[in-house]
C-alpha atoms as a PDB file:
ATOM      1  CA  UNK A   1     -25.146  21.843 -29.583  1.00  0.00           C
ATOM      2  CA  UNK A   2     -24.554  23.838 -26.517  1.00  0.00           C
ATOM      3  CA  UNK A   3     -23.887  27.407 -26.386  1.00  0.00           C
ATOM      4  CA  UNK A   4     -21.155  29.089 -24.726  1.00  0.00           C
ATOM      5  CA  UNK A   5     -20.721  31.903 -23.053  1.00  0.00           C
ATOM      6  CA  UNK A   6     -17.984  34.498 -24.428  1.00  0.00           C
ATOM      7  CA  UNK A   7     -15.994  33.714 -20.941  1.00  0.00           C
ATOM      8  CA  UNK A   8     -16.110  30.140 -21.428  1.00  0.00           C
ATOM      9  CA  UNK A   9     -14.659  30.009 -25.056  1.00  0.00           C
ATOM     10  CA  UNK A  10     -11.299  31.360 -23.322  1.00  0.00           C
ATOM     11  CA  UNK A  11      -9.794  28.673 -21.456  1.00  0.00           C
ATOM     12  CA  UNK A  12      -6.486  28.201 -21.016  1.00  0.00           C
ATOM     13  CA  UNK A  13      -6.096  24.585 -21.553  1.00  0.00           C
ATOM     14  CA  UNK A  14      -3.133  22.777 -20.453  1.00  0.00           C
ATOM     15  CA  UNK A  15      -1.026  19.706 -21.480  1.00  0.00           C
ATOM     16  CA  UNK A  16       0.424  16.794 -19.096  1.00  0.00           C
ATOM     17  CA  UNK A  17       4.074  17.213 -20.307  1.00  0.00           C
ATOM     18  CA  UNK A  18       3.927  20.740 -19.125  1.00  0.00           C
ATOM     19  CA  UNK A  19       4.708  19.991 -14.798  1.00  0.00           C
ATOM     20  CA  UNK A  20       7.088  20.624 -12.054  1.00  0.00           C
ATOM     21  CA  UNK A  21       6.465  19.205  -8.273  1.00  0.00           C
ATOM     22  CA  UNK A  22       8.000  21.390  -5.530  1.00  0.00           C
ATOM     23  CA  UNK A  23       8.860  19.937  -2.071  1.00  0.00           C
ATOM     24  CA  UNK A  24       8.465  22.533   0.814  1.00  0.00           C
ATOM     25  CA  UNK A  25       8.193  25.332  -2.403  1.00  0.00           C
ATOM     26  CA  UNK A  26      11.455  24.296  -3.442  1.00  0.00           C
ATOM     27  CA  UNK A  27      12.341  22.428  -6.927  1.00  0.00           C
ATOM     28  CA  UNK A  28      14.325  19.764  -5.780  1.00  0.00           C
ATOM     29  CA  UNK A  29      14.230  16.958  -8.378  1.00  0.00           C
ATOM     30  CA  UNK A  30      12.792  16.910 -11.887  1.00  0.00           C
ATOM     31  CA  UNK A  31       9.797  14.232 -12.662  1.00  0.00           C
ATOM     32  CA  UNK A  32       9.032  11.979 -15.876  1.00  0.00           C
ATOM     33  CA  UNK A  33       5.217  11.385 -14.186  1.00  0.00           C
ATOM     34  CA  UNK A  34       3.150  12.632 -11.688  1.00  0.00           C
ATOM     35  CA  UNK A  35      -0.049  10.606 -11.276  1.00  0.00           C
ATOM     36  CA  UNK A  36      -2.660   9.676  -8.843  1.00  0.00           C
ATOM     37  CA  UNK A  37      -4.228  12.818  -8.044  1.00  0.00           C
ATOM     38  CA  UNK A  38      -7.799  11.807  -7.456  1.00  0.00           C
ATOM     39  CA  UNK A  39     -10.641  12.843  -4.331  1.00  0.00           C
ATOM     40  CA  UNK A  40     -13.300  11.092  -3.576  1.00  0.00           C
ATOM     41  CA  UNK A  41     -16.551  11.934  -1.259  1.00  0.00           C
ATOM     42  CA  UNK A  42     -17.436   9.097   0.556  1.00  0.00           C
ATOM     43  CA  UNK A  43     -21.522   9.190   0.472  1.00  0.00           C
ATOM     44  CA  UNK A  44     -23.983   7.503   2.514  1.00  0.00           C
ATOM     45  CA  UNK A  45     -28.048   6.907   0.026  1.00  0.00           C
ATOM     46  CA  UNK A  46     -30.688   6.690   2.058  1.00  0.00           C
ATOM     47  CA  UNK A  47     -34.219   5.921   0.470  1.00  0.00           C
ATOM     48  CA  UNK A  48     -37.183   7.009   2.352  1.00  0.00           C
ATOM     49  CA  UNK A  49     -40.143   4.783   2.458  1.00  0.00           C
ATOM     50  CA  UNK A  50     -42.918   5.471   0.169  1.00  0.00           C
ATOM     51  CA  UNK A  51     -40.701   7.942  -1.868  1.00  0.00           C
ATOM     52  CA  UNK A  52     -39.652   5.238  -4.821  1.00  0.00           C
ATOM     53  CA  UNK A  53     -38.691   7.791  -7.583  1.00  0.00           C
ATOM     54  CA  UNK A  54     -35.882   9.474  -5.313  1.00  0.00           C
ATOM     55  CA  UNK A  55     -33.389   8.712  -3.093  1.00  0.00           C
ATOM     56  CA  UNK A  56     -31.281  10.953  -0.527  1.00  0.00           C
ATOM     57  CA  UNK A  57     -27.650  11.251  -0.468  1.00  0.00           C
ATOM     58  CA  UNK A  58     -25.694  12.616   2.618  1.00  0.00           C
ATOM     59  CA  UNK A  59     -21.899  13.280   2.227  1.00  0.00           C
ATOM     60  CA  UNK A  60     -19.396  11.454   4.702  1.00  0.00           C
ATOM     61  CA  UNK A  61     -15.558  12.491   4.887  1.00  0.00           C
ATOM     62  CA  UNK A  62     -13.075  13.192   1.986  1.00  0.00           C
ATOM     63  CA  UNK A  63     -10.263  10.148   0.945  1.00  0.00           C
ATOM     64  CA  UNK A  64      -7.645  11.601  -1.224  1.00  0.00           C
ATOM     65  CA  UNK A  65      -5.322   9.475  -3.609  1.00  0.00           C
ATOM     66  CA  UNK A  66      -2.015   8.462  -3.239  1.00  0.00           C
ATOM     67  CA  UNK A  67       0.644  10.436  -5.459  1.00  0.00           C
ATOM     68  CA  UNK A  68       3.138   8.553  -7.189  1.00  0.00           C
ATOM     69  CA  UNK A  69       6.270  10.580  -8.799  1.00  0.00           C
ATOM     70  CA  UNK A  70       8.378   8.790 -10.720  1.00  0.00           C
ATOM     71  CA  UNK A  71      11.828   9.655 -11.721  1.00  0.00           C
ATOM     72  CA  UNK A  72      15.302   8.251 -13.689  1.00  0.00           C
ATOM     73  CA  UNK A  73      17.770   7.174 -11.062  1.00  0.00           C
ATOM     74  CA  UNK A  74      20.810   9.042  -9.885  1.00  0.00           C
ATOM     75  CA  UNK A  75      23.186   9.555  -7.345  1.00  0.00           C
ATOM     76  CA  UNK A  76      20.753  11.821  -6.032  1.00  0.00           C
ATOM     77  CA  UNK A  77      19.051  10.144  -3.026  1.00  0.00           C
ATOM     78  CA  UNK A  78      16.683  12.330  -1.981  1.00  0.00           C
ATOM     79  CA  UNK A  79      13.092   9.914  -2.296  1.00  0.00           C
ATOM     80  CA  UNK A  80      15.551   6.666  -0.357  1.00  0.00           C
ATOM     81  CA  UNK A  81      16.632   9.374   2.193  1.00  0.00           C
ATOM     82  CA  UNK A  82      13.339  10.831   2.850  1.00  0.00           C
ATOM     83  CA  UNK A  83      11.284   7.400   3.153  1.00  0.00           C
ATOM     84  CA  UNK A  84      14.256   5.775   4.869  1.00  0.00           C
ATOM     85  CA  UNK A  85      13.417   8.322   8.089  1.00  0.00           C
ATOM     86  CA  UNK A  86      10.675   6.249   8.540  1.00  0.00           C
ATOM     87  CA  UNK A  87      12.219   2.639   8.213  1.00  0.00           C
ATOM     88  CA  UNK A  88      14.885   4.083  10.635  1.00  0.00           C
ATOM     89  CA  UNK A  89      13.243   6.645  12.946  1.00  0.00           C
ATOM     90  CA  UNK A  90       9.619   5.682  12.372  1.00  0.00           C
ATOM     91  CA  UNK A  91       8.817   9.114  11.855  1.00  0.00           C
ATOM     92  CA  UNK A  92       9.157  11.012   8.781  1.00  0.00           C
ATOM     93  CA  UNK A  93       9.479  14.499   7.738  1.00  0.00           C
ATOM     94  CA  UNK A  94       5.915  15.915   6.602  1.00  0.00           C
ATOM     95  CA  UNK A  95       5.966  18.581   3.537  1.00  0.00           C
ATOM     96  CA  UNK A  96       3.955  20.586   1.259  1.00  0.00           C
ATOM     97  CA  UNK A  97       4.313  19.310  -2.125  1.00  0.00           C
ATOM     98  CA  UNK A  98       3.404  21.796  -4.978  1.00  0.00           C
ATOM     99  CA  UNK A  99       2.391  20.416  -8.083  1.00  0.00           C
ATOM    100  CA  UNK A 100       2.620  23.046 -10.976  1.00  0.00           C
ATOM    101  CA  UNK A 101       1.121  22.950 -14.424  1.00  0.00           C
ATOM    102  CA  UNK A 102       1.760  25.466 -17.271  1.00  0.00           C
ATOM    103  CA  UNK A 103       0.689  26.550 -20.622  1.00  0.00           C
ATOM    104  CA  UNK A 104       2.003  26.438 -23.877  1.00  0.00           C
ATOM    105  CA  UNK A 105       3.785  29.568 -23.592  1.00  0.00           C
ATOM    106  CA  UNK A 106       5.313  28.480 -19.570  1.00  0.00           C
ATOM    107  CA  UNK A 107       2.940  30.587 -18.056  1.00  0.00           C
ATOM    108  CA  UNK A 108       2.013  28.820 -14.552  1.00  0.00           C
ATOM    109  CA  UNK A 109      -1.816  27.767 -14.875  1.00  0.00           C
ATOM    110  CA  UNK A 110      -2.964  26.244 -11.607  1.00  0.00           C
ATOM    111  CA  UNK A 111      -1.433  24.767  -8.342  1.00  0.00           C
ATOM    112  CA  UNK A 112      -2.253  22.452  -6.257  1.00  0.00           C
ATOM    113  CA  UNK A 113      -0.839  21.489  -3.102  1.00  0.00           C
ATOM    114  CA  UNK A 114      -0.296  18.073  -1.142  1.00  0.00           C
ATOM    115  CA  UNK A 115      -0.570  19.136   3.011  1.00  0.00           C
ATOM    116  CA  UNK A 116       1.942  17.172   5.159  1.00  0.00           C
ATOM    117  CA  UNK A 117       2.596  14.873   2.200  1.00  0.00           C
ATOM    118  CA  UNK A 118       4.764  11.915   3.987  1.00  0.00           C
ATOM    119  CA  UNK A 119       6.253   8.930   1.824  1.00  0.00           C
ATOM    120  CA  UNK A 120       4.401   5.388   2.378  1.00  0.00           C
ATOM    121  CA  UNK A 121       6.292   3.335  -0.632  1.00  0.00           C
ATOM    122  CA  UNK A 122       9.224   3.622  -2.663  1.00  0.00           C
ATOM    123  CA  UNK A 123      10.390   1.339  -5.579  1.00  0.00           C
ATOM    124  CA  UNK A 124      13.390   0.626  -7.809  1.00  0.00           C
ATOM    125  CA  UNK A 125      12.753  -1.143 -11.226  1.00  0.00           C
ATOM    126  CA  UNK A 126      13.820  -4.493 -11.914  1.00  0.00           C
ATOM    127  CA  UNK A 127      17.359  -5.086 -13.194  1.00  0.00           C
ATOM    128  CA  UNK A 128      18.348  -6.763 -16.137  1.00  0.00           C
ATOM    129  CA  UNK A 129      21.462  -7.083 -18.192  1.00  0.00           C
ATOM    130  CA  UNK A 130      19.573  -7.367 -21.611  1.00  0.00           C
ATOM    131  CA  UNK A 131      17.604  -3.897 -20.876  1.00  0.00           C
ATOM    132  CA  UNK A 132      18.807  -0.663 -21.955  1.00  0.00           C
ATOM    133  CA  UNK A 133      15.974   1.115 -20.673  1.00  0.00           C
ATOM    134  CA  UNK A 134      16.170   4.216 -18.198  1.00  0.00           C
ATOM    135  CA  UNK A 135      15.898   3.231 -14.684  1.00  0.00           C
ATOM    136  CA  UNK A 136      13.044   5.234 -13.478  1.00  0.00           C
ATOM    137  CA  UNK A 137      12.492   5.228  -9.673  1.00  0.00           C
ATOM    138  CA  UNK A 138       9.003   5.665  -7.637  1.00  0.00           C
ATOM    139  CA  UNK A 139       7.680   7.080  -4.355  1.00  0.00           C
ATOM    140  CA  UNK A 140       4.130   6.863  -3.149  1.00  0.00           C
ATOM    141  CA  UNK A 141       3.201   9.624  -0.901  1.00  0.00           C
ATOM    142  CA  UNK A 142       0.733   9.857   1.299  1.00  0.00           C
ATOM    143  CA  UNK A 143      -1.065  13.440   2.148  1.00  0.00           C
ATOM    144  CA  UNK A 144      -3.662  14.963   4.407  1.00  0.00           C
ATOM    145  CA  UNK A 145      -5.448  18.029   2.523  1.00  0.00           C
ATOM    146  CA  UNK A 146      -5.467  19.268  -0.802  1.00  0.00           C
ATOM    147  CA  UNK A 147      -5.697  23.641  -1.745  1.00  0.00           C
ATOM    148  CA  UNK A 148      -5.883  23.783  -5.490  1.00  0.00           C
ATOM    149  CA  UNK A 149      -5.071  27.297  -6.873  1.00  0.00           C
ATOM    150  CA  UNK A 150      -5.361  28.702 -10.542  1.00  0.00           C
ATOM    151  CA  UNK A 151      -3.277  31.688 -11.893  1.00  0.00           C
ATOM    152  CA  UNK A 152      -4.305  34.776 -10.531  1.00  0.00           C
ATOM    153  CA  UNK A 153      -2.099  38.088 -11.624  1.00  0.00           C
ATOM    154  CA  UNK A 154      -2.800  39.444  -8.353  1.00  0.00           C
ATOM    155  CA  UNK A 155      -1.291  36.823  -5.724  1.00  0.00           C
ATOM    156  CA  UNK A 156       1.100  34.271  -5.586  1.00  0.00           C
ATOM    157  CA  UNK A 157       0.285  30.817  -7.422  1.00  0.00           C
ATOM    158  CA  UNK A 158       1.941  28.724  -4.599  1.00  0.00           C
ATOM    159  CA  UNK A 159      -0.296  29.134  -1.231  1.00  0.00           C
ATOM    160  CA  UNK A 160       1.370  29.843   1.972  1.00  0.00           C
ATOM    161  CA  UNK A 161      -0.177  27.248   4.403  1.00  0.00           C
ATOM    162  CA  UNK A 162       0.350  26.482   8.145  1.00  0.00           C
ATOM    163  CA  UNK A 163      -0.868  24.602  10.683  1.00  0.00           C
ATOM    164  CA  UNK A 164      -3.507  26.354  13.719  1.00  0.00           C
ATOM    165  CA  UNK A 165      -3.221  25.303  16.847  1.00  0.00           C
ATOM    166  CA  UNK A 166      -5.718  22.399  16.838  1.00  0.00           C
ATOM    167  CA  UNK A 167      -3.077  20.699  13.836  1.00  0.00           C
ATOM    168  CA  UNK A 168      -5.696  21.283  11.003  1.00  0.00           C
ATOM    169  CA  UNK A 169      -4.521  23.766   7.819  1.00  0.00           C
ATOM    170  CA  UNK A 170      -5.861  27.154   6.955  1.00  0.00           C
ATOM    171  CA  UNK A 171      -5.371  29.795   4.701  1.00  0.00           C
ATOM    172  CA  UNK A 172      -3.230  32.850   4.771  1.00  0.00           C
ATOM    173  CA  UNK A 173      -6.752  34.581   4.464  1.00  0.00           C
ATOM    174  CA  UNK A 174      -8.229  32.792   7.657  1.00  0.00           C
ATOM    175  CA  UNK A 175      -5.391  33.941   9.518  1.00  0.00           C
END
């Protein structure tokens, strides 16, 4: 049996059904599912001759997953009008995307936040006159760093992020 520490018998554990996702800090739509929100470290192994109970790993660059929120349709056309900028304009609108969990008692727990999240996929569900199930709607997005936050009484759960001047993001505390 392991023994934990005081500290660690604490946690604050959190439930899936207990999310919002915020677009540029903003709640603009509510979501039925949130998922793909996976990193991986690409890694090169390198075994060294005459060493045959070991081998070397050396880290590469970071992929992160594709997010897909899913939603019941409405009038409200904000996913079609945000990946149709691309289809028309080629160029679409970039945004922080804040995805929020809470507790039991709605307390915010942790935070973390999509960089320059742009939509790559959007899908309807198929129609048929013998269903009377909810129409749910999906967008894929895309996204180029990930900050992950945890509730902290003395700052703000939400980062403020920006771009520096060579495009990459940093911190308010870097700036």
């Amino acid at each position: 049996m392991v023994d934990m520490k005081p500290e660690d018998r604490n946690h604050n554990f959190l439930t899936t059904n207990r999310f919002y996702v915020e677009i540029d800090s903003t709640l603009k739509a509510s979501f039925s599912e949130c998922s793909g929100l996976d990193v991986q470290i690409d890694k090169e192994t390198y075994f060294e001759g005459g060493v045959n109970e070991q081998q070397r790993i050396f880290l590469k660059q970071t992929k992160f997953g594709d997010i897909t929120l899913k939603r019941g349709m409405s009038d409200d056309q904000l996913f079609w009008d945000w990946i149709n900028q691309v289809i028309e304009h080629g160029k679409a609108k970039r945004c922080d995307l804040n995805i929020l969990t809470f507790n039991q008692a709605g307390e915010t727990m942790q935070c973390w936040t999509l960089l320059a999240a742009v939509p790559i996929a959007w899908k309807t569900p198929g129609l048929r006159a013998d269903s009377s199930a909810v129409a749910i709607e999906e967008l894929t997005l895309a996204f180029e760093g990930l900050k992950v936050m945890k509730n902290d009484k003395s700052e703000r759960v939400s980062p403020s992020l920006s771009r520096s001047q060579s495009g990459y993001f940093e911190s308010p505390a870097k700036r």
